[in-house]
Structure formats: structure tokens, C-alpha cells
PDB file of N, CA and C in Angstrom:
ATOM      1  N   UNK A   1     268.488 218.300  10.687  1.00  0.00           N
ATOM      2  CA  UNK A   1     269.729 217.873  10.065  1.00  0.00           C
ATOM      3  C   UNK A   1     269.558 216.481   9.489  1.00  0.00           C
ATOM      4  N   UNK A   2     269.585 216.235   8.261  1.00  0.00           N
ATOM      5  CA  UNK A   2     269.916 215.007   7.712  1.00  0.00           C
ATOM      6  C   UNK A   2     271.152 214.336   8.089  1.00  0.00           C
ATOM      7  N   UNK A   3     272.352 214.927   8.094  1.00  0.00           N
ATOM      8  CA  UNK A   3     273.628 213.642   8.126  1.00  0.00           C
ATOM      9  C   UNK A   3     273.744 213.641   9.763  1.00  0.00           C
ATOM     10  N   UNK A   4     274.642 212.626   9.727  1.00  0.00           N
ATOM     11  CA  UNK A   4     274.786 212.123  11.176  1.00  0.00           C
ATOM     12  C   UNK A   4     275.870 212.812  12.069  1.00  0.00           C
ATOM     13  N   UNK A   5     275.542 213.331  13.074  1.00  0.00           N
ATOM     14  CA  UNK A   5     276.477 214.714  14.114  1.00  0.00           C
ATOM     15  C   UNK A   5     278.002 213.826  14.407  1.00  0.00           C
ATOM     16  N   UNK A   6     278.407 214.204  14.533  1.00  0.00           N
ATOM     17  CA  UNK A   6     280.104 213.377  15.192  1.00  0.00           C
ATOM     18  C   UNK A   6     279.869 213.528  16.104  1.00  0.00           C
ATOM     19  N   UNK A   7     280.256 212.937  17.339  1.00  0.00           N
ATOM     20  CA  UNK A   7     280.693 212.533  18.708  1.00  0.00           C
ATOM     21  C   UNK A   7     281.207 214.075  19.252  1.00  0.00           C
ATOM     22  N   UNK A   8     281.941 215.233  18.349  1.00  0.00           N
ATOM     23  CA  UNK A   8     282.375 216.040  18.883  1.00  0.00           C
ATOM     24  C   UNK A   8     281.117 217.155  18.896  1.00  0.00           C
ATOM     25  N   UNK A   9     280.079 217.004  17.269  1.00  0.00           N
ATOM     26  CA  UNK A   9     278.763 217.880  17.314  1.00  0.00           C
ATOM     27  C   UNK A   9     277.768 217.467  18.096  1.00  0.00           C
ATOM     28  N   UNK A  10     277.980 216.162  18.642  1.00  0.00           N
ATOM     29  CA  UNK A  10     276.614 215.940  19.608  1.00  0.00           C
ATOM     30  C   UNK A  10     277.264 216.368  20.640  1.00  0.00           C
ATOM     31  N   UNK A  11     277.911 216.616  21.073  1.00  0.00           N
ATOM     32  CA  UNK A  11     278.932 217.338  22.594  1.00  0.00           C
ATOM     33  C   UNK A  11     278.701 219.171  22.761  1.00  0.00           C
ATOM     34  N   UNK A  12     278.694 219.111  21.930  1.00  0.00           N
ATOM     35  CA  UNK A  12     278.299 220.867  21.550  1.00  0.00           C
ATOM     36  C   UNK A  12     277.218 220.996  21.399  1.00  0.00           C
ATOM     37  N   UNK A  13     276.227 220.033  20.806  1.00  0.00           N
ATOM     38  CA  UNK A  13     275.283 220.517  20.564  1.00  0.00           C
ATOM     39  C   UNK A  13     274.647 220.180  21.741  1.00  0.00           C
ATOM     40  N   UNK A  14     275.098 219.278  23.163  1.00  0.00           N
ATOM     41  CA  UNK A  14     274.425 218.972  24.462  1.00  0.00           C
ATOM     42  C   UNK A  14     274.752 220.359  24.888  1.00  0.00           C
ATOM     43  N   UNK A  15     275.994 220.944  25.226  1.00  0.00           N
ATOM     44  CA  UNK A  15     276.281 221.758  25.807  1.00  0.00           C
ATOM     45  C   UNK A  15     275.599 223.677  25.399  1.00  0.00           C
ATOM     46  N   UNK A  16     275.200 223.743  23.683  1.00  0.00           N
ATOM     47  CA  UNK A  16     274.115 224.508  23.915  1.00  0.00           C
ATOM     48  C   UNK A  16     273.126 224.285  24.541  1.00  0.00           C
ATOM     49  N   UNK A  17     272.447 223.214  24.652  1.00  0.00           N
ATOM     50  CA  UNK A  17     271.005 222.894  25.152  1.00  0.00           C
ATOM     51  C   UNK A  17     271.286 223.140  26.436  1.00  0.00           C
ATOM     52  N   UNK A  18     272.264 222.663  27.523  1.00  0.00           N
ATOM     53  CA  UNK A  18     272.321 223.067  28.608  1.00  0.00           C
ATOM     54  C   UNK A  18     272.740 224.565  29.210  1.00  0.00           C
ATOM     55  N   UNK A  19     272.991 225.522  28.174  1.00  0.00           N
ATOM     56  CA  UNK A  19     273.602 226.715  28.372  1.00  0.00           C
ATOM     57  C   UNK A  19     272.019 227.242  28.286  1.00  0.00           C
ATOM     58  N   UNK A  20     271.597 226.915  27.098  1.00  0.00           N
ATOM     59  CA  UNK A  20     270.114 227.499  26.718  1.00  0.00           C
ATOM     60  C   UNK A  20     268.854 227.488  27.862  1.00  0.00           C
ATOM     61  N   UNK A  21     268.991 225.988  28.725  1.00  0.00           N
ATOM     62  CA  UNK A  21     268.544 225.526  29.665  1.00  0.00           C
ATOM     63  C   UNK A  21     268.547 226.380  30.887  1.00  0.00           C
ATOM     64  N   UNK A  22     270.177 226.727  31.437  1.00  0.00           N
ATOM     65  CA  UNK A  22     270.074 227.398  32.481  1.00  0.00           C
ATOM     66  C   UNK A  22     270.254 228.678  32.597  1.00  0.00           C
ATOM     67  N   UNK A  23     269.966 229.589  31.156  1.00  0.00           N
ATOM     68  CA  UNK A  23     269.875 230.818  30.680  1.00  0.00           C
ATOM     69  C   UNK A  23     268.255 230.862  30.976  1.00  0.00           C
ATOM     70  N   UNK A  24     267.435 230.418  30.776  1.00  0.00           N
ATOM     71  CA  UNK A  24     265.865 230.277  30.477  1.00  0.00           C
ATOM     72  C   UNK A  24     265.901 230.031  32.186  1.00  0.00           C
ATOM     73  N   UNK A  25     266.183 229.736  32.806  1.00  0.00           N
ATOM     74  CA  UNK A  25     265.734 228.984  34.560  1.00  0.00           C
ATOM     75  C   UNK A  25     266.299 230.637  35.052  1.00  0.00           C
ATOM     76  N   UNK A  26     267.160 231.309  34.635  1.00  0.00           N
ATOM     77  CA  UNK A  26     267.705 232.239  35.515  1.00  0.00           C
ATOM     78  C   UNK A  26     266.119 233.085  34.837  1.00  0.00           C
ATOM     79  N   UNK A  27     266.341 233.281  33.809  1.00  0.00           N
ATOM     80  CA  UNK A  27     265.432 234.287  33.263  1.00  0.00           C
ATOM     81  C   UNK A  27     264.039 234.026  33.624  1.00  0.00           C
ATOM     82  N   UNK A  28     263.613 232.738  33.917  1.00  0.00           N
ATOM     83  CA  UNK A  28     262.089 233.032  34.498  1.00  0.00           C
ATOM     84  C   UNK A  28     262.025 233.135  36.054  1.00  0.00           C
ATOM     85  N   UNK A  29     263.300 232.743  36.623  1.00  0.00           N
ATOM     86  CA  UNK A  29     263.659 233.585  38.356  1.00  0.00           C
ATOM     87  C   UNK A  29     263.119 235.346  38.271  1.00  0.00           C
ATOM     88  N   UNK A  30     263.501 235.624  37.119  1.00  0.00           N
ATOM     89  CA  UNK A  30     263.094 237.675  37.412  1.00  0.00           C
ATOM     90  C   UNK A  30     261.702 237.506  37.118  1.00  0.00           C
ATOM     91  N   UNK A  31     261.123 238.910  37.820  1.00  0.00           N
ATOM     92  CA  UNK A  31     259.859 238.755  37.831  1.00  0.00           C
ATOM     93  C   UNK A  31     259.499 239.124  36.321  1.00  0.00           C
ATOM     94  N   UNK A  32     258.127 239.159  35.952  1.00  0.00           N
ATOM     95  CA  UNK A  32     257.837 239.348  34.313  1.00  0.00           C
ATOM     96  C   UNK A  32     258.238 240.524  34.248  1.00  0.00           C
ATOM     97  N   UNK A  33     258.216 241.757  34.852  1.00  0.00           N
ATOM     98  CA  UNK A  33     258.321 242.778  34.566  1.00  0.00           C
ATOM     99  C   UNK A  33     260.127 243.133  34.647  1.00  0.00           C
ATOM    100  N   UNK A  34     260.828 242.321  35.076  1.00  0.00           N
ATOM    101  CA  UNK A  34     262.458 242.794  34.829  1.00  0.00           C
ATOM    102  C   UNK A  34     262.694 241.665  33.354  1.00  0.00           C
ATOM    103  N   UNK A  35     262.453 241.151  32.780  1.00  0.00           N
ATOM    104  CA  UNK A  35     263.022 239.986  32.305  1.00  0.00           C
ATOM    105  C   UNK A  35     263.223 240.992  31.267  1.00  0.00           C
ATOM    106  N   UNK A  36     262.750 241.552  30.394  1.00  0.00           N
ATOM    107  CA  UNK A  36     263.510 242.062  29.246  1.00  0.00           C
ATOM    108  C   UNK A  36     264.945 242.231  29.590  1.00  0.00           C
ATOM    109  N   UNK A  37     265.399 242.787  30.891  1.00  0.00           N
ATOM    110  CA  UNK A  37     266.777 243.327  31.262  1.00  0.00           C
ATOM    111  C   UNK A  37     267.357 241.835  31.238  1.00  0.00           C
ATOM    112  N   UNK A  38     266.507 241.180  31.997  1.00  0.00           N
ATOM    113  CA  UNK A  38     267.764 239.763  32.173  1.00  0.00           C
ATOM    114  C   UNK A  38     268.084 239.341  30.790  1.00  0.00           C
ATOM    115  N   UNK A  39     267.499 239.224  29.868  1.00  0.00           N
ATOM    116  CA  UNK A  39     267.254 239.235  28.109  1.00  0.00           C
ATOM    117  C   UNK A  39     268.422 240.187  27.313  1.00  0.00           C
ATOM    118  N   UNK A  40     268.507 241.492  27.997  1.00  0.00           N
ATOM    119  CA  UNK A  40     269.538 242.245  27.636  1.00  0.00           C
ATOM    120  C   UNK A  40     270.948 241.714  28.123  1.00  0.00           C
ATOM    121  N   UNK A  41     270.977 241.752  29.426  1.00  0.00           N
ATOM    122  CA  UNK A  41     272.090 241.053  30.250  1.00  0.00           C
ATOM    123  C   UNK A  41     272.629 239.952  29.347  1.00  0.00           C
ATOM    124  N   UNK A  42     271.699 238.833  29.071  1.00  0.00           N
ATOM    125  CA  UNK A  42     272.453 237.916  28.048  1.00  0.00           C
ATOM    126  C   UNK A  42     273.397 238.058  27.255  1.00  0.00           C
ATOM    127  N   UNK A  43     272.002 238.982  26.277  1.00  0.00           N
ATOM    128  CA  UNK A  43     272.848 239.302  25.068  1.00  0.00           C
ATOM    129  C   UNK A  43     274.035 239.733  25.210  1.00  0.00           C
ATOM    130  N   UNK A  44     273.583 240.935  25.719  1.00  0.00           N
ATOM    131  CA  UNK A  44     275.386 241.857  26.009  1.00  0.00           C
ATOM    132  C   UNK A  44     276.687 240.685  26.261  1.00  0.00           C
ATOM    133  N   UNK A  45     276.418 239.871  27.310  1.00  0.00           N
ATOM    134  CA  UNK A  45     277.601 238.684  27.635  1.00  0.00           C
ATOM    135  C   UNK A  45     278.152 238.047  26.032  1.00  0.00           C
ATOM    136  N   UNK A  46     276.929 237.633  25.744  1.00  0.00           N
ATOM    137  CA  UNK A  46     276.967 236.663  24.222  1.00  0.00           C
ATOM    138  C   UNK A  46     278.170 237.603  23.390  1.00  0.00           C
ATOM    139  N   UNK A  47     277.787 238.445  23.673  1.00  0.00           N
ATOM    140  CA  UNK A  47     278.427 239.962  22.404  1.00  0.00           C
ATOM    141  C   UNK A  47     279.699 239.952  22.953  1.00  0.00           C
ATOM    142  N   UNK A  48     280.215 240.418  24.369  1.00  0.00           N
ATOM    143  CA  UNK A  48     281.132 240.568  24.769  1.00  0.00           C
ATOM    144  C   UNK A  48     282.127 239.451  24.813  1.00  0.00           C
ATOM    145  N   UNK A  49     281.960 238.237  25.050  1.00  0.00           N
ATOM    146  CA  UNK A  49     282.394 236.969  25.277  1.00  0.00           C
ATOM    147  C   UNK A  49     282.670 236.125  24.313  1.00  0.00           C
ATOM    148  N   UNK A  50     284.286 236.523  23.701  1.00  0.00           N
ATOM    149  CA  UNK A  50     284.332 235.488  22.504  1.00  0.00           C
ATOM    150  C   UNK A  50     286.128 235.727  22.683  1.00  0.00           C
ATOM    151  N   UNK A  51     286.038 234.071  22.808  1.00  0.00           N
ATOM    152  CA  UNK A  51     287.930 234.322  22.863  1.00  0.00           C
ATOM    153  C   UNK A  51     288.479 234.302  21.545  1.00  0.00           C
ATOM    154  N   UNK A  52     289.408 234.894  21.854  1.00  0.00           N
ATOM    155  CA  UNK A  52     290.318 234.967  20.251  1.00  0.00           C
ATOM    156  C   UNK A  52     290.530 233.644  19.909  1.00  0.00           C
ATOM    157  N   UNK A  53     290.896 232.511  20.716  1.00  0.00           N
ATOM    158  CA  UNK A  53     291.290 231.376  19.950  1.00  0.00           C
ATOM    159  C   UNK A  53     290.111 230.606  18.746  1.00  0.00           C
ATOM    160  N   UNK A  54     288.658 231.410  19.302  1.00  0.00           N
ATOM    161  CA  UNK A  54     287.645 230.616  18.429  1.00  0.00           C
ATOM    162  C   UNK A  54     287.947 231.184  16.853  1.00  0.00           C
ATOM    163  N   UNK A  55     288.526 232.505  16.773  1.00  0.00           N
ATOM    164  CA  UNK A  55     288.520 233.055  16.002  1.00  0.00           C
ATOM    165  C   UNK A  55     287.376 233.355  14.933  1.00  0.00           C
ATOM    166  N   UNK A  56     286.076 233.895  15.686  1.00  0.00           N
ATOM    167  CA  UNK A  56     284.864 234.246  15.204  1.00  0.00           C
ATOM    168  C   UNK A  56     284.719 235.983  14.755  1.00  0.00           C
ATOM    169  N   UNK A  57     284.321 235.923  13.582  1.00  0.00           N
ATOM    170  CA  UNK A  57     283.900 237.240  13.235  1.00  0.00           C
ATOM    171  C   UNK A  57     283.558 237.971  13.847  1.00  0.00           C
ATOM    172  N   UNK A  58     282.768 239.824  13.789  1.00  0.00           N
ATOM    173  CA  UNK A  58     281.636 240.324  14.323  1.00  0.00           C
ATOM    174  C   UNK A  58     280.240 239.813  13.813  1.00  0.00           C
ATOM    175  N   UNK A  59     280.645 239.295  12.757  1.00  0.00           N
ATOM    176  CA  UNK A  59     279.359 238.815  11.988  1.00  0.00           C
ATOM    177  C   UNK A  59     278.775 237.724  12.628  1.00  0.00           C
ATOM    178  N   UNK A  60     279.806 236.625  12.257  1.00  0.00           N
ATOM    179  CA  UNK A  60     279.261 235.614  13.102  1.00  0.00           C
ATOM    180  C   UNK A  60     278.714 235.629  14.529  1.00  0.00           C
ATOM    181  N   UNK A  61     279.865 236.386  15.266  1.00  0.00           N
ATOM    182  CA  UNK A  61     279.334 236.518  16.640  1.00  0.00           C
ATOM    183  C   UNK A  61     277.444 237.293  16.427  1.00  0.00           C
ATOM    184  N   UNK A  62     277.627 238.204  16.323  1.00  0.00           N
ATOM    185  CA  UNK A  62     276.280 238.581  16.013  1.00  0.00           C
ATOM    186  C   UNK A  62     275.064 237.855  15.696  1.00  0.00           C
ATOM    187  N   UNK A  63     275.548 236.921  14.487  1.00  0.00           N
ATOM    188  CA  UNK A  63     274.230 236.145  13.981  1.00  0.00           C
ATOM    189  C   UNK A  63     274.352 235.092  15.399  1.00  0.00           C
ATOM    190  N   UNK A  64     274.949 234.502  15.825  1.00  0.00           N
ATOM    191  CA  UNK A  64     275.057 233.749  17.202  1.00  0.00           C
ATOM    192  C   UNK A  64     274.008 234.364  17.892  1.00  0.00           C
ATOM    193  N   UNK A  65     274.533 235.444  18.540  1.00  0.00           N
ATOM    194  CA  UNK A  65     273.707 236.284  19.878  1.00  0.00           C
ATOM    195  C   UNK A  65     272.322 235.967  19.053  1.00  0.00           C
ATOM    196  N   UNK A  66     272.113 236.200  18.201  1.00  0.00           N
ATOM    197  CA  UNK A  66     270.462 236.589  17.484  1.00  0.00           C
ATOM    198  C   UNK A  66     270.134 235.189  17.581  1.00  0.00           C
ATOM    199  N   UNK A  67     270.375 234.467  16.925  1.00  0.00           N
ATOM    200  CA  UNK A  67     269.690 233.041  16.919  1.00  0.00           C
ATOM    201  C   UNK A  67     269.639 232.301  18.551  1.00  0.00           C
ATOM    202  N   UNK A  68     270.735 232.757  19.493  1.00  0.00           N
ATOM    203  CA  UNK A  68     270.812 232.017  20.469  1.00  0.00           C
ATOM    204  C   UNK A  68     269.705 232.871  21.476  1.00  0.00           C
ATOM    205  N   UNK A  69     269.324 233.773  21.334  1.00  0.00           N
ATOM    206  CA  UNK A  69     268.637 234.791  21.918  1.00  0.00           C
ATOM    207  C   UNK A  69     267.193 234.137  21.768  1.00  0.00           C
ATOM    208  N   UNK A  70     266.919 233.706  20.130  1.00  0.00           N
ATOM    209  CA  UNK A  70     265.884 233.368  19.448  1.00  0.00           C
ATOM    210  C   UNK A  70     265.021 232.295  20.095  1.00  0.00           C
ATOM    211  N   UNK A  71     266.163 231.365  20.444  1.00  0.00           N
ATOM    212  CA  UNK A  71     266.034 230.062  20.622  1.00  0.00           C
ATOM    213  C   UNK A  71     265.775 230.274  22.831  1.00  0.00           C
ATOM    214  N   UNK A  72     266.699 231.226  23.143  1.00  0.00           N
ATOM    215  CA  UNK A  72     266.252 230.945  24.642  1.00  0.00           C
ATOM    216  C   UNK A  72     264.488 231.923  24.713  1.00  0.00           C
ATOM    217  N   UNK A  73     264.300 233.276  24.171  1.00  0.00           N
ATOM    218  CA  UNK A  73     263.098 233.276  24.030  1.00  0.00           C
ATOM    219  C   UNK A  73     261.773 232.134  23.907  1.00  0.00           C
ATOM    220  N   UNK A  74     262.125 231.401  22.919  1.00  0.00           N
ATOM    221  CA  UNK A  74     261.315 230.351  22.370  1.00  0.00           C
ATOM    222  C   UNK A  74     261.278 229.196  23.603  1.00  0.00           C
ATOM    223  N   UNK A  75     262.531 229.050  24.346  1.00  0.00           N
ATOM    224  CA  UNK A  75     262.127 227.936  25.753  1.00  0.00           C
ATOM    225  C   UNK A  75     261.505 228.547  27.028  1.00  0.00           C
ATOM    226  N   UNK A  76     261.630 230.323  27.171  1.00  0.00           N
ATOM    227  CA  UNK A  76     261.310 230.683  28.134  1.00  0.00           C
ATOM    228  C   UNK A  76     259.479 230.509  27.991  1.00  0.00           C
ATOM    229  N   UNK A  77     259.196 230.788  26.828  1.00  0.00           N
ATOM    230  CA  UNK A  77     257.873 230.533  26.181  1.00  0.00           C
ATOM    231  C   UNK A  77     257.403 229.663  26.193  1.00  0.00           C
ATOM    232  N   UNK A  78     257.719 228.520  26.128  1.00  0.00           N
ATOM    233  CA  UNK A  78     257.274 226.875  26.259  1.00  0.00           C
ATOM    234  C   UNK A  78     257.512 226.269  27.654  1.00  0.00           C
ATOM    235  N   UNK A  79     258.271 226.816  28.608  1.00  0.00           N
ATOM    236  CA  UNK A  79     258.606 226.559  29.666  1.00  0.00           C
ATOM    237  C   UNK A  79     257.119 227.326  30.134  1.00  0.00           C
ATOM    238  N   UNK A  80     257.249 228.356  29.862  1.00  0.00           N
ATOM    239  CA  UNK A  80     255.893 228.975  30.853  1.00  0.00           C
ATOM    240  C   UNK A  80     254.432 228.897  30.583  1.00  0.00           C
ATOM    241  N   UNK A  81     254.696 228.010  28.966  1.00  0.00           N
ATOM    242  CA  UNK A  81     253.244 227.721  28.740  1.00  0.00           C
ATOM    243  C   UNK A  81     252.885 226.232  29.403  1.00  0.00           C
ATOM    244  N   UNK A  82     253.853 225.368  29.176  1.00  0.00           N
ATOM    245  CA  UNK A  82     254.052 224.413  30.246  1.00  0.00           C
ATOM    246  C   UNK A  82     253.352 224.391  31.559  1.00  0.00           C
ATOM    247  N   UNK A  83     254.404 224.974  32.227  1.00  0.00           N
ATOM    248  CA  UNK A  83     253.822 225.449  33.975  1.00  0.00           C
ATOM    249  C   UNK A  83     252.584 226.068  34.213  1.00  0.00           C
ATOM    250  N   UNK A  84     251.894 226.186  33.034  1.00  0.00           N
ATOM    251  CA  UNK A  84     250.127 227.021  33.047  1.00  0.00           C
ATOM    252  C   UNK A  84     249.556 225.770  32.989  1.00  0.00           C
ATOM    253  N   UNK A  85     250.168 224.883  31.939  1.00  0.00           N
ATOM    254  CA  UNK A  85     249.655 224.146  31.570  1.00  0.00           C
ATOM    255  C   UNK A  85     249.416 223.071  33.045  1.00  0.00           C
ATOM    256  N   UNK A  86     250.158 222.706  33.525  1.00  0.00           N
ATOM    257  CA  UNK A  86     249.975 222.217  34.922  1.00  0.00           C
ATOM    258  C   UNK A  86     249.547 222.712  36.242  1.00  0.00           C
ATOM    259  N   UNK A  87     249.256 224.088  35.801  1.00  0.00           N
ATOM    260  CA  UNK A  87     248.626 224.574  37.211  1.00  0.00           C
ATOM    261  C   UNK A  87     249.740 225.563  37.818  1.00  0.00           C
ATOM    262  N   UNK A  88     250.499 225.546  37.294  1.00  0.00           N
ATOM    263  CA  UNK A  88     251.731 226.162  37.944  1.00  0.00           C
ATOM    264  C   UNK A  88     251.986 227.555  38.103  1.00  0.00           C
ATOM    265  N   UNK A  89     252.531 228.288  38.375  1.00  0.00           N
ATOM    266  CA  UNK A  89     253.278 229.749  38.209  1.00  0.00           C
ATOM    267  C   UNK A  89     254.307 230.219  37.548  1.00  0.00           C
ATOM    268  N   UNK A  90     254.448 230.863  36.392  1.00  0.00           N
ATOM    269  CA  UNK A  90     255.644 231.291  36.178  1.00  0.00           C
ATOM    270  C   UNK A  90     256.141 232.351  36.553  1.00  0.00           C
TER     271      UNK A  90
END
């Protein structure tokens, strides 16, 4: 992003990172072989979970789930290349 976030987009945009955060910690709790389901489990919530007051599309909601899906994939991935990277277990 070039322009500068408001006080209300850096608040949202902490509070994805921490949703994204402890979406990725639950999901590398299942063993490798359930995690697609915990992956499904998400989504489905993401899909199901939208109050009327936001007043969000199906569309939008949709492109949401996909990108937010995108993005916790991409930390569960760096999280566990990480923890190799130190010796660790994922």
C-alpha cells in the first residue's frame, strides 16, 4: 500500500493478522494428516459468518474466504518451514 492506513485501517488490519495468527496455531495443533479438514472447518465458518450489519455480498464474502484462506495457508507454510528451520517439529 502506498497511502497512509487511518488509525481505524491499522486496527483491522492488526486484528486480521491476529485472527490469521491464531487460525494457523490451531491448524498446525492437527496432525498433517487431518489439517485439510481443519482448512475446511475454517472456510465453512468464514462462509457462514457474516452479520447483516456489515452488509457484505456473496461475492465479496467469497472473495474474503479465498484470499483469507490464501493468506492463512501461506503462514501455516512459513510457520512450519520456520520450525524445520530451527530444529523443531511441526
Amino acid at each position: 500500500m502506498t497511502e497512509e492506513l487511518t488509525e481505524q485501517q491499522k486496527r483491522a488490519l492488526e486484528a486480521i493478522k491476529a485472527s490469521l495468527h491464531r487460525m494457523a496455531t490451531k491448524v498446525l495443533e492437527a496432525p498433517r494428516s487431518e489439517r485439510e479438514a481443519a482448512y475446511e472447518i475454517v472456510s465453512k465458518s468464514i462462509l457462514k459468518w457474516r452479520p447483516p450489519e456489515f452488509n457484505v455480498s456473496d461475492n465479496e464474502a467469497v472473495d474474503f474466504e479465498a484470499k483469507y484462506m490464501s493468506w492463512l495457508r501461506a503462514l501455516v507454510s512459513h510457520i512450519e518451514r520456520s520450525r524445520g528451520e530451527r530444529g523443531g517439529t511441526a
